[in-house]
Structures are given as C-alpha cells and as structure tokens.
C-alpha atoms as a PDB file:
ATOM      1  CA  UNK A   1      -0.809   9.934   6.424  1.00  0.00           C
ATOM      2  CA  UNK A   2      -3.866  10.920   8.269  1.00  0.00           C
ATOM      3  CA  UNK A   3      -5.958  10.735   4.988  1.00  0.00           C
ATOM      4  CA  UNK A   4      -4.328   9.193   2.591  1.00  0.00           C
ATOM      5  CA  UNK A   5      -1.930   6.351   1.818  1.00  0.00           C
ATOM      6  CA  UNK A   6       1.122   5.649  -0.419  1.00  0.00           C
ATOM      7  CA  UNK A   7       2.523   1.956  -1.369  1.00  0.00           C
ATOM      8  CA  UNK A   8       4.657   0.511  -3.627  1.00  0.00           C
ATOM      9  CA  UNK A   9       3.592  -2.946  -4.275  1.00  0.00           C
ATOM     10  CA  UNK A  10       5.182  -5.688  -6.034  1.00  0.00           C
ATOM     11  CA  UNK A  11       1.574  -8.187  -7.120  1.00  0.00           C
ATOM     12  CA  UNK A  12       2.170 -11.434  -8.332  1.00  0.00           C
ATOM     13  CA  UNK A  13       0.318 -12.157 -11.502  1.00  0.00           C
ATOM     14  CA  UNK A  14      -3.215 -13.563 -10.410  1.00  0.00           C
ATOM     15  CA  UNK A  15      -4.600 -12.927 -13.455  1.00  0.00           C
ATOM     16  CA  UNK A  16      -7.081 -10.536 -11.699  1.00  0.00           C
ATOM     17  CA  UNK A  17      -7.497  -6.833 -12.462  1.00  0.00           C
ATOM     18  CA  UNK A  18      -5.424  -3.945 -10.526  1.00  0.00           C
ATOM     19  CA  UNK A  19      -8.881  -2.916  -9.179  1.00  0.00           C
ATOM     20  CA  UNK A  20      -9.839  -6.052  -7.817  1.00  0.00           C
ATOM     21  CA  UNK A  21      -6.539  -6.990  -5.712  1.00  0.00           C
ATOM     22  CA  UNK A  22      -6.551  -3.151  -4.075  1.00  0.00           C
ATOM     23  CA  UNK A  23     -10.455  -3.229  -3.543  1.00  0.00           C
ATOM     24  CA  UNK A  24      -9.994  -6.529  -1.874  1.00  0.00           C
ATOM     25  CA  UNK A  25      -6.188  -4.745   0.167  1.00  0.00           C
ATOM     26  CA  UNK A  26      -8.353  -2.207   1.099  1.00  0.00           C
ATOM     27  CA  UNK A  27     -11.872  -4.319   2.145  1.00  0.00           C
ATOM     28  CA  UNK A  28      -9.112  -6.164   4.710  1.00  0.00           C
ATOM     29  CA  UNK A  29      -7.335  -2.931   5.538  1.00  0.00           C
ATOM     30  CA  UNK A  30     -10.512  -1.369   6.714  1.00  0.00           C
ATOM     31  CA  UNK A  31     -11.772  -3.918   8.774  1.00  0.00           C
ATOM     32  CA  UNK A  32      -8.638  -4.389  11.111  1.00  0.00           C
ATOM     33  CA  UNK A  33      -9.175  -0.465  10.817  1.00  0.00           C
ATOM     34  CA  UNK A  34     -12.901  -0.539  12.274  1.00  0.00           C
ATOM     35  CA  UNK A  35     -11.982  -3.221  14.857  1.00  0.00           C
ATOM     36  CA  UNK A  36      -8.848  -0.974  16.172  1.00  0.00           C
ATOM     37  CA  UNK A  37     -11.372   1.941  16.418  1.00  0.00           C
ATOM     38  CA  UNK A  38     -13.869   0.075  18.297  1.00  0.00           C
ATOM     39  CA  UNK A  39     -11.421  -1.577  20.970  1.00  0.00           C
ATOM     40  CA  UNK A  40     -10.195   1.859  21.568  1.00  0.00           C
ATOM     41  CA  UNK A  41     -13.842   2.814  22.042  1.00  0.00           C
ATOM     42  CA  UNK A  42     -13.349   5.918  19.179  1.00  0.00           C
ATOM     43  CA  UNK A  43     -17.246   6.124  18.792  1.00  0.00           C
ATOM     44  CA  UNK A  44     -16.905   9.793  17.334  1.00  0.00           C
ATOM     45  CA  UNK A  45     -14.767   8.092  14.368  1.00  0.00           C
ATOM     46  CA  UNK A  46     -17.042   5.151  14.254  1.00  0.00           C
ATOM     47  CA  UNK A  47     -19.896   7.471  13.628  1.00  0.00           C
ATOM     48  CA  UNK A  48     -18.550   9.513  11.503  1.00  0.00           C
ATOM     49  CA  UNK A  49     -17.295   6.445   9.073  1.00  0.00           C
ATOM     50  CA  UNK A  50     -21.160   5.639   9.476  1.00  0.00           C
ATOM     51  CA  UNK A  51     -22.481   8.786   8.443  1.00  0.00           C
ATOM     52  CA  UNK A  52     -21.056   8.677   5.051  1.00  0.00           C
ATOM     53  CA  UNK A  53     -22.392   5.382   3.828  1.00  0.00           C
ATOM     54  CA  UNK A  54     -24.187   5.874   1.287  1.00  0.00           C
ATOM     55  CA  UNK A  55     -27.782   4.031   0.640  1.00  0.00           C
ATOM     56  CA  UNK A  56     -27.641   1.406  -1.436  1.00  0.00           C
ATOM     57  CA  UNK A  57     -24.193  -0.150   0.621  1.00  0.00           C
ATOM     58  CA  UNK A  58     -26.258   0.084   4.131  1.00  0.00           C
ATOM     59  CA  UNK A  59     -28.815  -2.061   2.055  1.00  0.00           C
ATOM     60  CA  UNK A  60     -26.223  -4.709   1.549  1.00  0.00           C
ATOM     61  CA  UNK A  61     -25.186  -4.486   5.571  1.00  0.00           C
ATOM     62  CA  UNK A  62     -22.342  -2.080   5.007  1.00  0.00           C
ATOM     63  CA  UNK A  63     -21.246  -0.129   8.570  1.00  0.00           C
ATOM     64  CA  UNK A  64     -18.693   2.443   7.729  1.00  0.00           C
ATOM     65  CA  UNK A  65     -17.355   3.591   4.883  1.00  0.00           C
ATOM     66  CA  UNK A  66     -13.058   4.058   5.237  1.00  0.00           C
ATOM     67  CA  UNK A  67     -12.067   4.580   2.157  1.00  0.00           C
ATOM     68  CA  UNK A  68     -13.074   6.450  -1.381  1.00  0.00           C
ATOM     69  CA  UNK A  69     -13.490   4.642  -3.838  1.00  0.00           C
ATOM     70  CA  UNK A  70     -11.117   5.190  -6.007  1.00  0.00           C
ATOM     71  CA  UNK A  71      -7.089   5.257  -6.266  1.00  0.00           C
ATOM     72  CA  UNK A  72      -4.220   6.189  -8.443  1.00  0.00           C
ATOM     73  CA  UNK A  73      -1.509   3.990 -10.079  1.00  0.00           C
ATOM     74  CA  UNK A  74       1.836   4.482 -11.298  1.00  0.00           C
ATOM     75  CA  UNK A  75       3.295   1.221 -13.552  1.00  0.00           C
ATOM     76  CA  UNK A  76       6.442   1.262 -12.091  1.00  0.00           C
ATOM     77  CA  UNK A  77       8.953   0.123 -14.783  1.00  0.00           C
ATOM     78  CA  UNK A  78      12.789   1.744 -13.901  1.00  0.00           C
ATOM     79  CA  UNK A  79      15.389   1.911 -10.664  1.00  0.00           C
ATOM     80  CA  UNK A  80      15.101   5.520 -10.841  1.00  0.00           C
ATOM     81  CA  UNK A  81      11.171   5.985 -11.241  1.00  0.00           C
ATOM     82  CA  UNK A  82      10.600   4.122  -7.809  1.00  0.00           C
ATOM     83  CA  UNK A  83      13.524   5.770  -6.104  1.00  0.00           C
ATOM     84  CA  UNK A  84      11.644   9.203  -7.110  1.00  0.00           C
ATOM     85  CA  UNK A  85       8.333   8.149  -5.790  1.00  0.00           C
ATOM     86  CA  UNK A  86       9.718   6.524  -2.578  1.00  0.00           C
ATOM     87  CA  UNK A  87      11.723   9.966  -2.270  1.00  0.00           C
ATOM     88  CA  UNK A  88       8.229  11.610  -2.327  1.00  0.00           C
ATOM     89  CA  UNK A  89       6.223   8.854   0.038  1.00  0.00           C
ATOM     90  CA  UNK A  90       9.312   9.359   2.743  1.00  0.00           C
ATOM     91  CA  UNK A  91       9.371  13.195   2.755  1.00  0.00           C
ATOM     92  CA  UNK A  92       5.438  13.316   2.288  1.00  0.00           C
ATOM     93  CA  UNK A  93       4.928  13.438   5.986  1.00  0.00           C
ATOM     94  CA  UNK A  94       7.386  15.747   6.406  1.00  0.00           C
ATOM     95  CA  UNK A  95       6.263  19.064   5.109  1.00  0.00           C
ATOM     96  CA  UNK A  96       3.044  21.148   3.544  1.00  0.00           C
ATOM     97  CA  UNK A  97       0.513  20.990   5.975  1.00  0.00           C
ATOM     98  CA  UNK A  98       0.804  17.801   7.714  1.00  0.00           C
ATOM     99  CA  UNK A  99       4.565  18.217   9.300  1.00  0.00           C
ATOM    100  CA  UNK A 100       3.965  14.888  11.192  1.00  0.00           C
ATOM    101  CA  UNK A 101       7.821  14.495  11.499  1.00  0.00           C
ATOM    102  CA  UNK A 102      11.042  16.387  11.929  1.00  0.00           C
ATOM    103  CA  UNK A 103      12.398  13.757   8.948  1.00  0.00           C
ATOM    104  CA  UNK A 104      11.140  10.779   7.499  1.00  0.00           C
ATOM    105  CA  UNK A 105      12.635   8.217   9.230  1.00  0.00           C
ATOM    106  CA  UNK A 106      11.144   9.234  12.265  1.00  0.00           C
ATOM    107  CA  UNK A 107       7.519   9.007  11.245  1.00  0.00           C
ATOM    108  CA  UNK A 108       6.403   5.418  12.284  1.00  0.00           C
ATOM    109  CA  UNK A 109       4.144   4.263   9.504  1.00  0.00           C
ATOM    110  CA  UNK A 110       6.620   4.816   6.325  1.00  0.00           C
ATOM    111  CA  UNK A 111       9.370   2.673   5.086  1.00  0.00           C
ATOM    112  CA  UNK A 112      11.834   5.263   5.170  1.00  0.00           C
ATOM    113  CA  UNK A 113      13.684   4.093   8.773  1.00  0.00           C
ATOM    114  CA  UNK A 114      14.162   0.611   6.453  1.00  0.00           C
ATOM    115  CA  UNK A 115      15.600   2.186   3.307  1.00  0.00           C
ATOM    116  CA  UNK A 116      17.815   5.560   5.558  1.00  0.00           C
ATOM    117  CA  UNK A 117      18.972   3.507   8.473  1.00  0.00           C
ATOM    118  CA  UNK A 118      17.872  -0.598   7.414  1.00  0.00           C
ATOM    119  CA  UNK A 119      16.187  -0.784  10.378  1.00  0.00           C
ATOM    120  CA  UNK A 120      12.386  -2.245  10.520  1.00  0.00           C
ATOM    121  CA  UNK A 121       9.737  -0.334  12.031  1.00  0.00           C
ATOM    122  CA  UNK A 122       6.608  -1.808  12.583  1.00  0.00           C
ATOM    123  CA  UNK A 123       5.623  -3.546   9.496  1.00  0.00           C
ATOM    124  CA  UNK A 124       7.647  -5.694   7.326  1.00  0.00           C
ATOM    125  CA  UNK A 125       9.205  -3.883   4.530  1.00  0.00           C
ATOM    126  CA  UNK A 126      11.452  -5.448   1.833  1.00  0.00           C
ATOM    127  CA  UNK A 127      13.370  -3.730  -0.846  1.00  0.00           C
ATOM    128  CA  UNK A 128      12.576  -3.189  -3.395  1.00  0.00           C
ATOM    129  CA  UNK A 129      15.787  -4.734  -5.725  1.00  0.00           C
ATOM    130  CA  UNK A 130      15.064  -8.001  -4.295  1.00  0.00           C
ATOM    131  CA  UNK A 131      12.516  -8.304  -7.028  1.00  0.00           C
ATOM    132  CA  UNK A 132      14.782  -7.800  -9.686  1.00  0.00           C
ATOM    133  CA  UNK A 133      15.293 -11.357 -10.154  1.00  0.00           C
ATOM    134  CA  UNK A 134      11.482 -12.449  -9.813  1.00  0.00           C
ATOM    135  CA  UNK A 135       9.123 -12.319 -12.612  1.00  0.00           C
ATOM    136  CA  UNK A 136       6.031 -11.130 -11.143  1.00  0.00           C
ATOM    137  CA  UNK A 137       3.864 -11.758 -14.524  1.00  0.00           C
ATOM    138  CA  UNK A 138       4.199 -14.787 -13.862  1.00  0.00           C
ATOM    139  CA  UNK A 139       2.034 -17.131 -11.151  1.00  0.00           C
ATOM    140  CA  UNK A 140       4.229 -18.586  -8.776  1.00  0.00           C
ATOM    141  CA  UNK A 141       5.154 -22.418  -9.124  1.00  0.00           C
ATOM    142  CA  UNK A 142       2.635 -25.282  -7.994  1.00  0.00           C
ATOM    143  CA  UNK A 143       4.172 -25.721  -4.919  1.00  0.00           C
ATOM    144  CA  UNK A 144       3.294 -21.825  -4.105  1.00  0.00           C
ATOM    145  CA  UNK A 145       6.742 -21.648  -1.921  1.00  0.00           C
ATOM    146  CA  UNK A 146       9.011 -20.510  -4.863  1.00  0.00           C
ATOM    147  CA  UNK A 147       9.034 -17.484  -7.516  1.00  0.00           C
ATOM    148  CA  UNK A 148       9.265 -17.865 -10.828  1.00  0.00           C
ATOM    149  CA  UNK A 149      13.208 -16.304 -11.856  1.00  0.00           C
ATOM    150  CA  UNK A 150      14.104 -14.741 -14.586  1.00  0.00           C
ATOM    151  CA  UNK A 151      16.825 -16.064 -16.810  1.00  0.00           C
ATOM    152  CA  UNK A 152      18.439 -13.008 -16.886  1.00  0.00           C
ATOM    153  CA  UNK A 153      18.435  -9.102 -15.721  1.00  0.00           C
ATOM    154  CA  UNK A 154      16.876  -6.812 -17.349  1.00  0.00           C
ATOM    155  CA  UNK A 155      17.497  -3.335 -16.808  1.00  0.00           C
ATOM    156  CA  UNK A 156      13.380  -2.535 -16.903  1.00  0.00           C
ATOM    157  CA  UNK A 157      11.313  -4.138 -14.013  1.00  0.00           C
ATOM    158  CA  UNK A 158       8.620  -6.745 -14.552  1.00  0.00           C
ATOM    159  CA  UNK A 159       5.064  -4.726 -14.998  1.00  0.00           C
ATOM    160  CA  UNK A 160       3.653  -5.636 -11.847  1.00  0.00           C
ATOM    161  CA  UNK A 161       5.179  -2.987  -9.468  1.00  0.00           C
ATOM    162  CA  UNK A 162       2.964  -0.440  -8.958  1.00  0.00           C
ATOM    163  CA  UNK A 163       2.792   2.434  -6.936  1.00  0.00           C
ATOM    164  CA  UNK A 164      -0.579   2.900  -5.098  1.00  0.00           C
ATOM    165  CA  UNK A 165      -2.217   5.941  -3.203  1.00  0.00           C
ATOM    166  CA  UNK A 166      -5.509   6.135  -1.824  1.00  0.00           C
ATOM    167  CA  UNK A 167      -8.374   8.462   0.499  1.00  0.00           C
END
C-alpha cells in the first residue's frame, strides 16, 4: 500500500519483545527503502522523509524518517482468524480510495497471487499451515537449521503469529 503495510508473521521465540523485532523489521526495511530512493535519484521523496525528522533523532545522525512510530498487532491464534485478515490484506488494495488493482492477485506487492493461483510474485511467501507443526515459542535447536515440532496438533496456533500493520 502506498502508506501503509500489512503482514502476517510467524516470529520465532527470541525472547525479545514484539516491539523490538518490528522496530528492528522496520530499521532494515527503511534503509533498503532510502537506498532504492536514492539510486532512482527521488530527491523530492528523500526530502520530504528529511523534513519530518524530528530534533532530537537528527542529533543522533538520523536522515529520514519512513515510518511512524508505532503499529498494530493482532495475536493470531485460529485457521479462520488469519484467513479473515489475509481476506482483508488481499482485497485492501483493491477498493476505497486506493483501487491499485482490478483484483488482488494482480497487485504485485501482496501474497494473494501465492494463496489464489500458488504462484510466487516477487518475494517469498509461505503458507501459512506449514507452521502448524512448528512451535514457534520455542527457540530453534542448537544447530539453528531445525524447528522445534510439536508432538501433536492442536487445533489453536502457537502465540507467535501475529498480524502486523504499519505507517
């Protein structure tokens, strides 16, 4: 979305806090952001993204300023309660004011081409009952190859699926 985004993220359990994994997602995400802009030479955007930092972050060498700083989370817990919020991510783009696509698997940054055709587009996506059998509380093994399973299903997913949205 042009100024906002949706993901549903499966975290591993690092034993840090939900606001320090997506500040640090969203530190990364905005400096391959910045370094697009300025190979594409978008010094309007650059400026802008200048403009609104405030103070006290120029003091400690900040440049631009991508994102707000906050977010919302969902716990995502059931099949059916991430099937309704990837129902609204995919058709997000598709109506109100934005209309950025005739229907969602057309528009090139969601994961709707994966899910309504199985087809990647230009990210990696993965769906999202493969982590069923992972247990995402827990960190993975020594070797940091292999999940941790579960012994067996549960009909409730493991609390660290979350749905994330952002300015």
């Amino acid at each position: 979305m042009p100024n906002h985004i949706h993901a549903l993220i499966g975290f591993r359990n690092t034993g840090q806090s939900i606001n320090t994994i997506v500040g640090n997602g969203k530190r990364f995400i905005a400096y391959d952001i910045i370094k697009r802009l300025q190979e594409q030479q978008n010094d309007k955007l650059l400026q802008q993204l200048q403009l609104v930092v405030e103070a006290k972050d120029r003091q400690r060498n900040k440049k631009h300023e991508v994102w707000e700083d906050s977010f919302d989370w969902k716990d995502c817990r059931t099949h059916d309660f991430i099937r309704q919020k990837l129902d609204y991510i995919h058709s997000n783009p598709c109506r109100g004011k934005w209309n950025l696509a005739a229907s969602a698997d057309e528009y090139e940054h969601s994961s709707a081409r994966f899910y309504i055709l199985g087809e990647q587009a230009g990210y990696p996506v993965s769906n999202f009952l493969e982590l069923d059998d992972v247990d995402l509380t827990k960190p993975m093994n020594s070797a940091g190859s292999r999940p941790a399973h579960r012994a067996s299903r549960e009909t409730r997913l493991p609390k660290k699926i979350w749905l994330l949205s952002s300015r």
